[in-house]
Protein backbone atom coordinates (compact mmCIF):
# COMPACT_ATOMS: atom_id res chain seq x y z
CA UNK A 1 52.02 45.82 87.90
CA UNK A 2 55.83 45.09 89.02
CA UNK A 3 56.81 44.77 92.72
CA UNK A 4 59.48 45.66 95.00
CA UNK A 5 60.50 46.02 98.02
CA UNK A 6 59.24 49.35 98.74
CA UNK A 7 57.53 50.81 95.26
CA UNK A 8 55.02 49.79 92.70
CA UNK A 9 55.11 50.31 89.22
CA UNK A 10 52.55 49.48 86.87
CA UNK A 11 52.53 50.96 83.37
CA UNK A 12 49.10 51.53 81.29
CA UNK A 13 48.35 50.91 77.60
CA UNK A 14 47.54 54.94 77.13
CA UNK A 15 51.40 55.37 78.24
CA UNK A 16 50.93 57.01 81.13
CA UNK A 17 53.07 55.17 84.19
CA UNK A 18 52.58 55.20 87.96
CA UNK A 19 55.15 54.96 90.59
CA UNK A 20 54.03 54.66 94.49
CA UNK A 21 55.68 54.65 97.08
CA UNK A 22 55.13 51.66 98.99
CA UNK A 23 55.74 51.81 102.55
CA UNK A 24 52.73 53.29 104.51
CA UNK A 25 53.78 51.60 107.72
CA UNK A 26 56.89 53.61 107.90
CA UNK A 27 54.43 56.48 106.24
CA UNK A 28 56.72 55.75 102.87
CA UNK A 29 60.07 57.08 104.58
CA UNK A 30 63.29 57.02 102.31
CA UNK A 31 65.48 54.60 103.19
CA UNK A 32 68.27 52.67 101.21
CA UNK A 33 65.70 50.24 99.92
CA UNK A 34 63.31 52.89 98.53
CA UNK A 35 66.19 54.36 96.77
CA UNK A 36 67.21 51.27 94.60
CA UNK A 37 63.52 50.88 93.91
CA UNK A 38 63.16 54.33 92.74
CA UNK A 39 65.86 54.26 91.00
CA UNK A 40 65.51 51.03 88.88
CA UNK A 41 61.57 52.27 88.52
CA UNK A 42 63.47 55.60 86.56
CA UNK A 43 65.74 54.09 84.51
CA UNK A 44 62.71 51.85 83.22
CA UNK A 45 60.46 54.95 82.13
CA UNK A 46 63.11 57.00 81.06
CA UNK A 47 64.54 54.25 78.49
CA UNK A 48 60.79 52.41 77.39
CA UNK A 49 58.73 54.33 74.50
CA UNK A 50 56.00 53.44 75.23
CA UNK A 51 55.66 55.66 78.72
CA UNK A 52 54.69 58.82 77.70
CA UNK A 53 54.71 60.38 81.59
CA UNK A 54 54.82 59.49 85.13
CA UNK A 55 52.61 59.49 88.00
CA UNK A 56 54.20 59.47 91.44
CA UNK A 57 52.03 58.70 94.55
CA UNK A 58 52.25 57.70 98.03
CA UNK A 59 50.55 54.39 99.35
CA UNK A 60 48.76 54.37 102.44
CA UNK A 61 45.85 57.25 104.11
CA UNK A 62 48.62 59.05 106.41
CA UNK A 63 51.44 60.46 103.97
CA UNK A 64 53.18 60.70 100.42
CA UNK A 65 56.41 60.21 102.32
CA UNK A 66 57.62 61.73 105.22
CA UNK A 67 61.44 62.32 104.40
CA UNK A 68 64.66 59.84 105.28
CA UNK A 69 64.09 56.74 107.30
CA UNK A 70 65.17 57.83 110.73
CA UNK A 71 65.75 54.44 111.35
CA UNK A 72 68.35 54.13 109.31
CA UNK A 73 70.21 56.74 111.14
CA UNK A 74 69.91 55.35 114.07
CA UNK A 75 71.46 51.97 112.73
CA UNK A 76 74.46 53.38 111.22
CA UNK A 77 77.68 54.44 112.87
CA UNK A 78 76.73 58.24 112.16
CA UNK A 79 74.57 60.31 110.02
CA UNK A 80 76.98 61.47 107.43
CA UNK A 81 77.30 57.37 106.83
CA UNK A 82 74.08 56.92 106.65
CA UNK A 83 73.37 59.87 103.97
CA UNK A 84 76.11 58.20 101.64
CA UNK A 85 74.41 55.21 101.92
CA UNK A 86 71.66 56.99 100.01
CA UNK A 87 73.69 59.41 98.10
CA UNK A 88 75.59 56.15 95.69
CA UNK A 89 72.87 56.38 93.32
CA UNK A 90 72.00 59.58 92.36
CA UNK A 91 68.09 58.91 92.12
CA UNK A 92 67.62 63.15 91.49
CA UNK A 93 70.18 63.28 88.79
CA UNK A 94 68.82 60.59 87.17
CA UNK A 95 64.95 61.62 87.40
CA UNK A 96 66.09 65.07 85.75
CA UNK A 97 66.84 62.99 82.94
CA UNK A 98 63.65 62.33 82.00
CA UNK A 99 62.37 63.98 79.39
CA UNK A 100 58.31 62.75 79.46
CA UNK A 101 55.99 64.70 82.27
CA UNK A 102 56.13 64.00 85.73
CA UNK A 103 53.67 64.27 87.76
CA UNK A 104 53.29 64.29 91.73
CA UNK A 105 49.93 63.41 93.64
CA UNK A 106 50.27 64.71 97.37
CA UNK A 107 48.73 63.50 100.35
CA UNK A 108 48.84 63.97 103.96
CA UNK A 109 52.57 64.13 105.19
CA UNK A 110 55.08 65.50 102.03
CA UNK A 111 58.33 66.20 104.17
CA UNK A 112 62.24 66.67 104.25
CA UNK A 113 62.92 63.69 100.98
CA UNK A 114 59.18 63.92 100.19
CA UNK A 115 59.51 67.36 99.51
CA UNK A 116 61.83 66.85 97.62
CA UNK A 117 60.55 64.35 95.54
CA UNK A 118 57.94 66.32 94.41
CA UNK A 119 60.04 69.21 93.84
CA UNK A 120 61.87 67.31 90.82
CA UNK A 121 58.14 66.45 89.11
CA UNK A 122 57.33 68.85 86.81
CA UNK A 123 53.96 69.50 88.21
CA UNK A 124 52.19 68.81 91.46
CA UNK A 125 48.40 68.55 93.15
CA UNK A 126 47.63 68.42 96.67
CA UNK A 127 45.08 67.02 98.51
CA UNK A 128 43.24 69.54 101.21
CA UNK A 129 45.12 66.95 103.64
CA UNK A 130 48.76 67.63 102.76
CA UNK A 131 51.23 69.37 104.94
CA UNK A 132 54.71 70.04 104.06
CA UNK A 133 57.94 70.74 105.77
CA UNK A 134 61.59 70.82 105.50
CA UNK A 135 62.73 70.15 108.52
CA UNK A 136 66.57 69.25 108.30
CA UNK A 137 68.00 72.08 109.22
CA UNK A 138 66.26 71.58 112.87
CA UNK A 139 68.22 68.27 112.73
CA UNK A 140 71.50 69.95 112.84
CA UNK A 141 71.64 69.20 108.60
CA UNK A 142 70.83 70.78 105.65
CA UNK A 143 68.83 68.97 102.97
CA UNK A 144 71.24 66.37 100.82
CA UNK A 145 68.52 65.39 97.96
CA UNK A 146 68.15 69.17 96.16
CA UNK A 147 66.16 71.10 98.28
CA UNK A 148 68.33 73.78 98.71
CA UNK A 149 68.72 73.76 94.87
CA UNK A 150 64.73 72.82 93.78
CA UNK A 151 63.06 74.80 96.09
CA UNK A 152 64.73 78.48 95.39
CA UNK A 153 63.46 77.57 91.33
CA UNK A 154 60.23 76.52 91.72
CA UNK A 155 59.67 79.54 94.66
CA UNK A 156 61.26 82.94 95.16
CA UNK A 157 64.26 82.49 96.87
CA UNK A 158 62.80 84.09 99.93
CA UNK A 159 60.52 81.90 100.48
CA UNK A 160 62.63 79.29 99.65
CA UNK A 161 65.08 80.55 102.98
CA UNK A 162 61.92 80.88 105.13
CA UNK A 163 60.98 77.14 104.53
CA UNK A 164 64.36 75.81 104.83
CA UNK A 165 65.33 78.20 107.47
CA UNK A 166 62.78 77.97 110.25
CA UNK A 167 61.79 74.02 109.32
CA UNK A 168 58.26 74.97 109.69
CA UNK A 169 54.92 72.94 108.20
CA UNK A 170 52.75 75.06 105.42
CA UNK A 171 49.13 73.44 104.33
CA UNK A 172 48.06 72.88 100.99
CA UNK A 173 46.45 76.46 101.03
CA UNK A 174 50.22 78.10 101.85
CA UNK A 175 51.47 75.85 98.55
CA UNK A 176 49.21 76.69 96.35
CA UNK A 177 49.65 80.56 97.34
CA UNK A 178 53.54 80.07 97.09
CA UNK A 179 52.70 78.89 93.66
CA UNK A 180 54.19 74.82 95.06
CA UNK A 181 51.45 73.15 93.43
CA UNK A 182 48.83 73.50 90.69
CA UNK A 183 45.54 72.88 93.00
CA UNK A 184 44.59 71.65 96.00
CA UNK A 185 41.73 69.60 95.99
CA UNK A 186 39.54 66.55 98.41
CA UNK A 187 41.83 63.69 99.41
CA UNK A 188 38.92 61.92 97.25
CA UNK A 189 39.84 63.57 94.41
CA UNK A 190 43.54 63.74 94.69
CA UNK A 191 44.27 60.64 91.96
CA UNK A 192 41.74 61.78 89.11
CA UNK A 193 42.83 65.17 89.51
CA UNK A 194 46.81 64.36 88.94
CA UNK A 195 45.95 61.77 86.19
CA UNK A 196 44.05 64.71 84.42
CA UNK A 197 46.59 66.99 84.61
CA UNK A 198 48.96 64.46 83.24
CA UNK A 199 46.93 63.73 80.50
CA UNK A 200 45.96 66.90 79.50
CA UNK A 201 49.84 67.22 78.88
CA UNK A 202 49.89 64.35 77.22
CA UNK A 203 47.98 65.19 74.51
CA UNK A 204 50.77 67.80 73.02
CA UNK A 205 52.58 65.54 70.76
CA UNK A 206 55.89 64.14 72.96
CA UNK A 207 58.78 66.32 70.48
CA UNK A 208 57.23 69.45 72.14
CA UNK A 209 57.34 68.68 75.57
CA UNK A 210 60.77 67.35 75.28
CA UNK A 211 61.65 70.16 74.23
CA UNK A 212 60.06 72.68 76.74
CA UNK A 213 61.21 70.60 79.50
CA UNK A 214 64.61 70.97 77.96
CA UNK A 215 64.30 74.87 77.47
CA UNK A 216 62.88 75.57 81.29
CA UNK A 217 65.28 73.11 83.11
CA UNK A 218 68.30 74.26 80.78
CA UNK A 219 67.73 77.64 80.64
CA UNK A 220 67.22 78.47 84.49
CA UNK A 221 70.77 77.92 84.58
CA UNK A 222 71.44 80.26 81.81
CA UNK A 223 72.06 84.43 81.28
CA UNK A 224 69.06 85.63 79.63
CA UNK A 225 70.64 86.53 76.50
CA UNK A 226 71.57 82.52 76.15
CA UNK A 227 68.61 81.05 77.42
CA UNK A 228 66.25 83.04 74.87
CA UNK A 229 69.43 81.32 72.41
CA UNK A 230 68.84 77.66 73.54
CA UNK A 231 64.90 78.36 73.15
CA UNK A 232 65.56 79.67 69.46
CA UNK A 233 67.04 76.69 68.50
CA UNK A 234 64.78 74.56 69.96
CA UNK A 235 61.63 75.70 68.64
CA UNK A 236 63.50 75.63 65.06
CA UNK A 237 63.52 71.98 64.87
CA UNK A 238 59.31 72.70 64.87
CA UNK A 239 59.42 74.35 61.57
């Protein structure tokens, strides 16, 4: 297990990693801290072999992490200073760059960064506790951590607007229906059932799930014709 200021990271002999965030008292809220964390946690399973994918959970009973560290707004001389603060490392670009499965386990509060977060995992389970927002926009802002862009290609656009738009909360129930997550299950159950899911994925041999990663992420931003291209050549390296 490694320590810092506001994650854990502890990496397993079957390969499979965990990151949580580590700040229940602020109910894991995103500050400055957390992204330096996050960050150095990334760059660790994205370069070391022997991960083979990612868990990402939130510490504490009340939340996964309830979005940008308020606090931290209220500190600096205005808000668009306090986003740059967070926007120097480009945590999002760099977590794209992972090629092993990510997976999110949600809990409780999932809102504004937290939303976020688990919208650049490749897959993500809910516990029957978690309620979601994206509430920026209600602020007077717009999300600044790919919201606007993640959420309109995991959901139809539509949907996308109505979250973003009116800033309202959805349950576990409404994600699942929106097609968000994978399952919603007991808070008791939350951790077996994302480490299951993980490992099920694991046991595809890692050259194939590089490369389907590679062929959904790449190809969304693609014409047809040129994604079905791009998936061509990718599956001929299998035979």
């Amino acid at each position: 297990m490694s320590a810092f200021a506001t994650v854990a990271y502890a990496k397993f002999d079957d390969g499979i990693a965990v990151l949580t965030l580590d700040r229940p008292e602020a109910l894991n809220a995103f500050n400055v801290q957390m992204r330096d964390d996050v960050y150095a946690v990334l760059k660790a399973v994205r370069d070391d072999p022997d991960v083979r994918g990612l868990l990402v959970r939130g510490a504490g009973e009340r939340a996964f992490c309830v979005g940008a560290d308020l606090k931290e707004f209220g500190s600096a001389p205005s808000q668009a200073i306090a986003r740059q603060a967070r926007w120097e490392r480009d945590v999002w670009g760099l977590w794209l760059t992972i090629d092993k499965p990510t997976v999110a386990a949600i809990h409780g509060y999932c809102l504004g960064s937290g939303v976020e977060i688990a919208s650049v995992c490749d897959l993500r389970v809910a516990a029957d506790d978690a309620v979601f927002g994206m509430p920026e926009v209600s602020l007077g802002l717009i999300p600044a951590a790919g919201g606007t862009q993640l959420l309109p290609r995991l959901l139809a656009p539509g949907r996308a607007l109505d979250i973003l738009l009116t800033g309202r909360r959805f349950t576990a129930t409404d994600a699942l229906r929106y097609g968000f997550i994978t399952s919603a299950v007991p808070v008791d159950q939350l951790e077996s059932a994302a480490m299951t899911l993980l490992w099920t994925a694991l046991q595809a041999p890692s050259p194939a799930l590089t490369a389907a990663k590679r062929a959904v992420r790449e190809g969304l931003d693609l014409p047809l014709a040129q994604g079905l291209a791009l998936e061509r050549r990718l599956a001929g390296q299998f035979t």
